[in-house]
PDB file of N, CA and C in Angstrom:
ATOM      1  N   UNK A   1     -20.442 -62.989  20.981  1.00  0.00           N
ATOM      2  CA  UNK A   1     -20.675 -61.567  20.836  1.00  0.00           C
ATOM      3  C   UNK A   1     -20.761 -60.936  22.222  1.00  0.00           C
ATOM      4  N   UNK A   2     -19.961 -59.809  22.432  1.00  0.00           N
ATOM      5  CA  UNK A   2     -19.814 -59.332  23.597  1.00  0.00           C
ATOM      6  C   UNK A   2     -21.199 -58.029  23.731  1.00  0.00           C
ATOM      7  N   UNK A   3     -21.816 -57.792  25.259  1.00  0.00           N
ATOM      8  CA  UNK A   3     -22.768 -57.160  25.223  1.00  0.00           C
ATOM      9  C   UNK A   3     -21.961 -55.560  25.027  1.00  0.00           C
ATOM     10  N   UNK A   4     -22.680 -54.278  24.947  1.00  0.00           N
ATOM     11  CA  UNK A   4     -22.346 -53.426  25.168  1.00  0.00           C
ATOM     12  C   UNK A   4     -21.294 -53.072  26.205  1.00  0.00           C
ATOM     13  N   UNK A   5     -22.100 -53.535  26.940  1.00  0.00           N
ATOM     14  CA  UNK A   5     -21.442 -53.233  28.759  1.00  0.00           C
ATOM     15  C   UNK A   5     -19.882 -53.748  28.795  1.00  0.00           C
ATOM     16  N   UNK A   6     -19.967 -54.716  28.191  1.00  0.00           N
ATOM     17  CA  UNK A   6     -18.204 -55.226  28.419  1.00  0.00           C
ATOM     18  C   UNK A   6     -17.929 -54.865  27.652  1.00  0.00           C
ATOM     19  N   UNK A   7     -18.401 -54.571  26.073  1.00  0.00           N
ATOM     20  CA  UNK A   7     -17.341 -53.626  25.230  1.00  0.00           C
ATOM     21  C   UNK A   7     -16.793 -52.340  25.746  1.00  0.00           C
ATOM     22  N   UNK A   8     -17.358 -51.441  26.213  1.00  0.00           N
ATOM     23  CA  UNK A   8     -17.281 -50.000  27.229  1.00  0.00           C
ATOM     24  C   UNK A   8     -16.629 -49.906  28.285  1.00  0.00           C
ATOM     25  N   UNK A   9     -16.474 -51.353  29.489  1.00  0.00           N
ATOM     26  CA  UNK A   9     -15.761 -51.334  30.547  1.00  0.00           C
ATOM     27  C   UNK A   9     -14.330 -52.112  29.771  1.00  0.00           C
ATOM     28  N   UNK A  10     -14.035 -52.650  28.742  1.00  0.00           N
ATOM     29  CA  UNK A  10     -13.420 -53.331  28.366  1.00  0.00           C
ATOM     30  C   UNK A  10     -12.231 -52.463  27.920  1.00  0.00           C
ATOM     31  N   UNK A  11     -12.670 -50.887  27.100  1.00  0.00           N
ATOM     32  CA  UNK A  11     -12.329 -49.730  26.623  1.00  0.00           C
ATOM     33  C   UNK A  11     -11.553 -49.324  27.356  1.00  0.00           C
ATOM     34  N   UNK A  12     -12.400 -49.347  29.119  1.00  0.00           N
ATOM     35  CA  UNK A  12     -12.070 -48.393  30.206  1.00  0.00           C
ATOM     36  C   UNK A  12     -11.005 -49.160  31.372  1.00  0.00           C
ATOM     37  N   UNK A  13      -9.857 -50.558  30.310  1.00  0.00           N
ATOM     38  CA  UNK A  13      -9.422 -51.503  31.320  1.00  0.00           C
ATOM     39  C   UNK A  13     -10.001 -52.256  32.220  1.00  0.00           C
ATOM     40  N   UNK A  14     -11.315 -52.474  32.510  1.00  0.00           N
ATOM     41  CA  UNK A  14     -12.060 -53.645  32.946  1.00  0.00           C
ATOM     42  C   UNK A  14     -11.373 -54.919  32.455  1.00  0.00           C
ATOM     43  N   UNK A  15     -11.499 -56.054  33.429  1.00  0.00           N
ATOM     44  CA  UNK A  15     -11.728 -57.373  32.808  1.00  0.00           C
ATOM     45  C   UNK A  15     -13.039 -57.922  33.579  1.00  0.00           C
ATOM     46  N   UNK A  16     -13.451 -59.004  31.677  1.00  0.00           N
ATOM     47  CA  UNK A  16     -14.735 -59.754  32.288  1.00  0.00           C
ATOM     48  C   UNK A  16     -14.237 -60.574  33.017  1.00  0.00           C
ATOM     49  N   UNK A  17     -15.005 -61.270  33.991  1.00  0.00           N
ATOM     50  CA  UNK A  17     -15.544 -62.365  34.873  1.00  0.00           C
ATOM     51  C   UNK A  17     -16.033 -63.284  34.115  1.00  0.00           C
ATOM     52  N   UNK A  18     -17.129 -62.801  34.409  1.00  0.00           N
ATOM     53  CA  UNK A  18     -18.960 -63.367  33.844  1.00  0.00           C
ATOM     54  C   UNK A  18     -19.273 -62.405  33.165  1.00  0.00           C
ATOM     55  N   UNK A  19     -20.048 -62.432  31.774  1.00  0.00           N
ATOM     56  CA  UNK A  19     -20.683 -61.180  30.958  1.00  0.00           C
ATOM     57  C   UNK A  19     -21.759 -61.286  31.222  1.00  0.00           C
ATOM     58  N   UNK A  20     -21.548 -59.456  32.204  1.00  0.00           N
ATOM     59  CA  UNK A  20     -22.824 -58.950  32.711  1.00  0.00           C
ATOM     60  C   UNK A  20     -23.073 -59.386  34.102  1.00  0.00           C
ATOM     61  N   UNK A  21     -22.254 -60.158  34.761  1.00  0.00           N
ATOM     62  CA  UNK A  21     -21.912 -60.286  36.107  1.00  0.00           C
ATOM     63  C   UNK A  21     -21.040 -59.915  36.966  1.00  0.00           C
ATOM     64  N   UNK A  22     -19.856 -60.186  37.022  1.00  0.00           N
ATOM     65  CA  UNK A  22     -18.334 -59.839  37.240  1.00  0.00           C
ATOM     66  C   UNK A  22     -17.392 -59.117  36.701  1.00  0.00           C
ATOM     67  N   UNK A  23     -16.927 -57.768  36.635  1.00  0.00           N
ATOM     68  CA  UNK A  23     -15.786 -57.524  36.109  1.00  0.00           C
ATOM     69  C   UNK A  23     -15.250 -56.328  36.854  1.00  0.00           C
ATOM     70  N   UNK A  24     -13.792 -56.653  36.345  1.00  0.00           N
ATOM     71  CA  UNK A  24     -12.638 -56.338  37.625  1.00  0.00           C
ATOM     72  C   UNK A  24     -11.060 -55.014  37.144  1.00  0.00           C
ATOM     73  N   UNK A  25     -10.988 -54.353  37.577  1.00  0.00           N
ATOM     74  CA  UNK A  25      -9.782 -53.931  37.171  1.00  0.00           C
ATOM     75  C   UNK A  25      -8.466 -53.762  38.752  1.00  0.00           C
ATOM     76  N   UNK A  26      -7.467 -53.825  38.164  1.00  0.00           N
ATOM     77  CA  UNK A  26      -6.637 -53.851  39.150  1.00  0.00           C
ATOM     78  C   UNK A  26      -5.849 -52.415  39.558  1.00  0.00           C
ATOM     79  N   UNK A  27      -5.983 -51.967  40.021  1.00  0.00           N
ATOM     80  CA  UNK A  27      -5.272 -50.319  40.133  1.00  0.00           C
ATOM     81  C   UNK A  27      -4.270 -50.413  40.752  1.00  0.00           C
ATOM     82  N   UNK A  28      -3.651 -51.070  41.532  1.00  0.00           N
ATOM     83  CA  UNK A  28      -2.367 -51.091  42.423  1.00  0.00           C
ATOM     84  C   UNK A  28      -2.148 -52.568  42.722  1.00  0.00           C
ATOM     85  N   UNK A  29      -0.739 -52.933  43.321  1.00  0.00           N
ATOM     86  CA  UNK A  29      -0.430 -53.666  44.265  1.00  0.00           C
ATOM     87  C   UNK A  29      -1.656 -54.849  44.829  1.00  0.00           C
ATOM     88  N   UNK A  30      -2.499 -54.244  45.732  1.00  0.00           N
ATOM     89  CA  UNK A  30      -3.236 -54.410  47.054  1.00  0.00           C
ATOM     90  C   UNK A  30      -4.634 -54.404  45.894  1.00  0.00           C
ATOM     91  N   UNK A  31      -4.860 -53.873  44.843  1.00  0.00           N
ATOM     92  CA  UNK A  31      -6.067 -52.563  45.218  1.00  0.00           C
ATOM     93  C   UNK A  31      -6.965 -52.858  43.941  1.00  0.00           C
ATOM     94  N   UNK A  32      -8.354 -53.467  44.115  1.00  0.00           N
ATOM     95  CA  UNK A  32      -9.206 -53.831  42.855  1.00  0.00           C
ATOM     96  C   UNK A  32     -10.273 -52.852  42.666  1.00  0.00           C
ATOM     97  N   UNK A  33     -11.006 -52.732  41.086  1.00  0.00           N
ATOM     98  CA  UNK A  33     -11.776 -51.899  41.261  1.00  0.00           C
ATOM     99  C   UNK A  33     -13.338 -53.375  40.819  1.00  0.00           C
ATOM    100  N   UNK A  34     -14.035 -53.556  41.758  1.00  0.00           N
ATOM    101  CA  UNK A  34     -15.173 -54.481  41.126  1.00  0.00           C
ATOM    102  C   UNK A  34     -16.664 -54.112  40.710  1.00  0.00           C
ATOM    103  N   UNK A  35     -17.376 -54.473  39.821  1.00  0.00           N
ATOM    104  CA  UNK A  35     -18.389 -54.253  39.490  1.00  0.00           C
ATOM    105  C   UNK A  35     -18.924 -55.599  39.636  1.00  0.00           C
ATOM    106  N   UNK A  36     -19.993 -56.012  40.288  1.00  0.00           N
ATOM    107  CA  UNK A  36     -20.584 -57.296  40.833  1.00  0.00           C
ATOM    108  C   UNK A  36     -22.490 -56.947  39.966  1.00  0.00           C
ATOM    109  N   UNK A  37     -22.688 -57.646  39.210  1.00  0.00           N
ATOM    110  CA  UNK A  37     -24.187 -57.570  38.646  1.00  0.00           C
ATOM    111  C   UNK A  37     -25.285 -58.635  39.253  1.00  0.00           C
ATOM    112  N   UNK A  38     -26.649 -58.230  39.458  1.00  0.00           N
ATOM    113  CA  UNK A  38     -27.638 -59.352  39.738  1.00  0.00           C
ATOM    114  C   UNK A  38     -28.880 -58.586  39.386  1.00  0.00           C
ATOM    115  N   UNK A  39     -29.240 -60.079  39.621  1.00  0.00           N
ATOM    116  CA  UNK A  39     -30.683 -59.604  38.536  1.00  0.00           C
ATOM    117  C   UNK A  39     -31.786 -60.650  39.442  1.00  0.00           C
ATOM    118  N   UNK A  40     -32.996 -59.313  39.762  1.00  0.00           N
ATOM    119  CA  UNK A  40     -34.353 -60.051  40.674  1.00  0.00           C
ATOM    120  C   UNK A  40     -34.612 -61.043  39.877  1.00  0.00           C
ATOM    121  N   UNK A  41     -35.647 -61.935  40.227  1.00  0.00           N
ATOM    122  CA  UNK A  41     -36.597 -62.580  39.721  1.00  0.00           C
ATOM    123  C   UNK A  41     -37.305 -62.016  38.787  1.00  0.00           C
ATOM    124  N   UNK A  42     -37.691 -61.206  39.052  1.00  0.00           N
ATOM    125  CA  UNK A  42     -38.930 -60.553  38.469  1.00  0.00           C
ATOM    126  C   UNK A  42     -38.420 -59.334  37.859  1.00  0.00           C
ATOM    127  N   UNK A  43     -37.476 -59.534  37.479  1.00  0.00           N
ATOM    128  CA  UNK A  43     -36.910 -57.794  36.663  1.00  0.00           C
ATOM    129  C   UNK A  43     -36.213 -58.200  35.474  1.00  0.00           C
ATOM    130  N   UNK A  44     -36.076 -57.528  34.932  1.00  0.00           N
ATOM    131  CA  UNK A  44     -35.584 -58.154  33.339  1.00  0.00           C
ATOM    132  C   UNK A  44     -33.782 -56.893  33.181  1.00  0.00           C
ATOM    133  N   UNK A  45     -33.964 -56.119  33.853  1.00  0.00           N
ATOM    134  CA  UNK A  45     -32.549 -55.409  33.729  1.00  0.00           C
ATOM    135  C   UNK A  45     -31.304 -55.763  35.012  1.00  0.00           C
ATOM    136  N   UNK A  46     -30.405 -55.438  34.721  1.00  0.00           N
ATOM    137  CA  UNK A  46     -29.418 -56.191  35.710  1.00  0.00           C
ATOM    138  C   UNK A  46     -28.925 -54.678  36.535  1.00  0.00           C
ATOM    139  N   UNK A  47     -29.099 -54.935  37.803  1.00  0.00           N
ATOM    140  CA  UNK A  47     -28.572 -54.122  38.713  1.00  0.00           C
ATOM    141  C   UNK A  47     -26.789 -53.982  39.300  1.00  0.00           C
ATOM    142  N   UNK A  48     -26.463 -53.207  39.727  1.00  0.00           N
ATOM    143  CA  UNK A  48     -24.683 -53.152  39.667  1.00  0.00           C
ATOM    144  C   UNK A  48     -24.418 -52.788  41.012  1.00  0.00           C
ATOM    145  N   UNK A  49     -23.247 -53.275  41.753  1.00  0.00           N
ATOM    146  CA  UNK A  49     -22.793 -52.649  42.568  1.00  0.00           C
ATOM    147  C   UNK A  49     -21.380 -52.493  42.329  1.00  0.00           C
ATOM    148  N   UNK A  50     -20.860 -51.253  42.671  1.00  0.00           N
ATOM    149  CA  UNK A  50     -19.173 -50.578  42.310  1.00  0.00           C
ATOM    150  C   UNK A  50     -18.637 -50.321  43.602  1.00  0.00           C
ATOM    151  N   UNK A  51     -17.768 -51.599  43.727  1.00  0.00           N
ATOM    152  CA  UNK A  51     -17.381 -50.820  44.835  1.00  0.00           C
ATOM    153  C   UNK A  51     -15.069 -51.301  44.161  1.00  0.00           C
ATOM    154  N   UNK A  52     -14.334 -50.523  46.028  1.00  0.00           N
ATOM    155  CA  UNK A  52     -12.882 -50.651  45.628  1.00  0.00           C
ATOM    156  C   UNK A  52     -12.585 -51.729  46.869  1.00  0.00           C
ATOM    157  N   UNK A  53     -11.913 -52.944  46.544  1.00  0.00           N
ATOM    158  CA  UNK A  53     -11.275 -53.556  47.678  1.00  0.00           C
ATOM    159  C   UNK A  53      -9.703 -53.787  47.315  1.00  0.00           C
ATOM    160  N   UNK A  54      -9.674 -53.494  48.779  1.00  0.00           N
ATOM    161  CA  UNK A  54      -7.866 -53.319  48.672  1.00  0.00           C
ATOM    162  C   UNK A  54      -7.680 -54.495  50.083  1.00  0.00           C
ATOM    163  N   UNK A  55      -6.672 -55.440  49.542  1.00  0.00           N
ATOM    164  CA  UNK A  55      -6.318 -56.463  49.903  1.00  0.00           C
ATOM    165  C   UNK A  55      -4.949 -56.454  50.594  1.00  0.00           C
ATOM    166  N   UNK A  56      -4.933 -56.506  52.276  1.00  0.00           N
ATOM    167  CA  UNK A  56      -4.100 -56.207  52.991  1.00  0.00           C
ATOM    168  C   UNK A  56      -2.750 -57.280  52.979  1.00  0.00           C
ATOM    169  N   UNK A  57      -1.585 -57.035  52.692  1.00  0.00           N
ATOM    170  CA  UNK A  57      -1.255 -58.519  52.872  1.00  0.00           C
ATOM    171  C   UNK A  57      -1.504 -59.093  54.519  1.00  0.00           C
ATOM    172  N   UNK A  58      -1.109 -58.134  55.419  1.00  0.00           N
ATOM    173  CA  UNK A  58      -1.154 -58.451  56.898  1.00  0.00           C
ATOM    174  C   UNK A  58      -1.826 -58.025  57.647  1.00  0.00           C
ATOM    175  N   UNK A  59      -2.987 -58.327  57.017  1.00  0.00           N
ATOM    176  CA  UNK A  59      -4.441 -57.304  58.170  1.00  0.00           C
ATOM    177  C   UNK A  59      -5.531 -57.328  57.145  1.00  0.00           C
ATOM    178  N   UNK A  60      -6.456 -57.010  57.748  1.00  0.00           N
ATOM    179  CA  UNK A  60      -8.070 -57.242  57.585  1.00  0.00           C
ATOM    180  C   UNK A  60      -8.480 -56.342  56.165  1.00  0.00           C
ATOM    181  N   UNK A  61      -9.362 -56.290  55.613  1.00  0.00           N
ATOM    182  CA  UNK A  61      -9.243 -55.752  54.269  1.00  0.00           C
ATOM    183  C   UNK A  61     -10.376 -54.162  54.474  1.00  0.00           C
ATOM    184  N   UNK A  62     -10.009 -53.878  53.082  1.00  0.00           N
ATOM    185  CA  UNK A  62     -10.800 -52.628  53.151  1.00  0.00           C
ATOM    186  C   UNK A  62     -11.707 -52.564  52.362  1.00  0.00           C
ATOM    187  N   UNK A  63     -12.874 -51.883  51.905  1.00  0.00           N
ATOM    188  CA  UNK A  63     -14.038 -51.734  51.044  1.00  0.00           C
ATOM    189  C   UNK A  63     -14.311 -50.230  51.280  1.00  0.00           C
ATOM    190  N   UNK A  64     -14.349 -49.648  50.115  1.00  0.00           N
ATOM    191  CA  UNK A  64     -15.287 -48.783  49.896  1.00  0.00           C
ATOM    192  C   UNK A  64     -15.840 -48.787  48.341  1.00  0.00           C
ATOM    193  N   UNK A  65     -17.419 -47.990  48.974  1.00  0.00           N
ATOM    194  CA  UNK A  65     -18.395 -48.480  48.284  1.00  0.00           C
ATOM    195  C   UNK A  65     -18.678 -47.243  47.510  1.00  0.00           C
ATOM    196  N   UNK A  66     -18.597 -47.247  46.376  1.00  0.00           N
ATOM    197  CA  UNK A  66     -18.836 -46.495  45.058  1.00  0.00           C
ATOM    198  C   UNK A  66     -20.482 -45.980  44.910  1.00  0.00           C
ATOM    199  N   UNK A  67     -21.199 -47.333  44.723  1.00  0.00           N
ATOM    200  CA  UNK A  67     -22.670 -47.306  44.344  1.00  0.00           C
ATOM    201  C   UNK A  67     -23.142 -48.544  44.289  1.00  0.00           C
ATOM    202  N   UNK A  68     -24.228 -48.835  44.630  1.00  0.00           N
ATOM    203  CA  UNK A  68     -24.998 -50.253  44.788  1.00  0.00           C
ATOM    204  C   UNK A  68     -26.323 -49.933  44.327  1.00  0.00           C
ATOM    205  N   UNK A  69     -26.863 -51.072  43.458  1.00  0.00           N
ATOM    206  CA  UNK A  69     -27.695 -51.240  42.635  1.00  0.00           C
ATOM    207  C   UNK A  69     -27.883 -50.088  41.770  1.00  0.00           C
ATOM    208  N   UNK A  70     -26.746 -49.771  40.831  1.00  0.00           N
ATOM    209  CA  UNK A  70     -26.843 -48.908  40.060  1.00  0.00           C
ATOM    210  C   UNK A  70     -27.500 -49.479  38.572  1.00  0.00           C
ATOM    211  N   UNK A  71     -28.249 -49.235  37.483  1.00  0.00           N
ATOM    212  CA  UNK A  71     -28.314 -49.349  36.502  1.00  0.00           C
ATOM    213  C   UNK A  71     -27.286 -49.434  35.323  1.00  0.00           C
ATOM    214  N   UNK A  72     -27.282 -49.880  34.128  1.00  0.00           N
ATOM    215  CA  UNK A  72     -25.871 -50.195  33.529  1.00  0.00           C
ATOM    216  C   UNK A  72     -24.942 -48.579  33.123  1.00  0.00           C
ATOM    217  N   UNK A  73     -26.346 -48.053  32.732  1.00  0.00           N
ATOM    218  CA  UNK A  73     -25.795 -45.984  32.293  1.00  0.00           C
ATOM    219  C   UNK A  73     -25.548 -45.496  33.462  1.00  0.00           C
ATOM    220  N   UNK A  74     -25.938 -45.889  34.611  1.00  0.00           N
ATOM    221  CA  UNK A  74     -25.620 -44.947  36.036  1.00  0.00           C
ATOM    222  C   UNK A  74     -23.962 -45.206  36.387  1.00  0.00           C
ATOM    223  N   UNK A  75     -23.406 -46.369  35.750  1.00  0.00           N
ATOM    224  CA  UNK A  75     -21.842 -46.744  36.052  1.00  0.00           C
ATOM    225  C   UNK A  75     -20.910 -45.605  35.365  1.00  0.00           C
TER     226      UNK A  75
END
């Protein structure tokens, strides 16, 4: 049974990874969109970071960063 979260990014062309950890969409060539999840010790909800990496073939890569430690509704 899939959680919410990957049913919704799943909708929105996501692919899972890990459910509720990893998931990925590809927008171009070069160019990913990732959602990376973790979760404290001591916290019971899973935190998100969104960011875009675009993968150079001949040179150093790029990142930009969407949002980090977002909540699952803040995505």
């Amino acid at each position: 049974m899939s959680s919410r979260l990957t049913e919704e990014l799943a909708a929105l062309g996501f692919l899972c990874g890990i459910e509720m950890i990893v998931y990925s969409q590809n927008t171009g060539a070069y160019t990913m969109l990732i959602i990376e999840g973790s979760r404290a010790k001591n916290e019971s909800l899973y935190r998100y970071d969104f960011y875009k990496q675009t993968f150079y073939p001949h040179g150093s890569n790029k990142v930009t960063v969407y949002g980090e430690k977002l909540t699952a509704p803040q995505l």
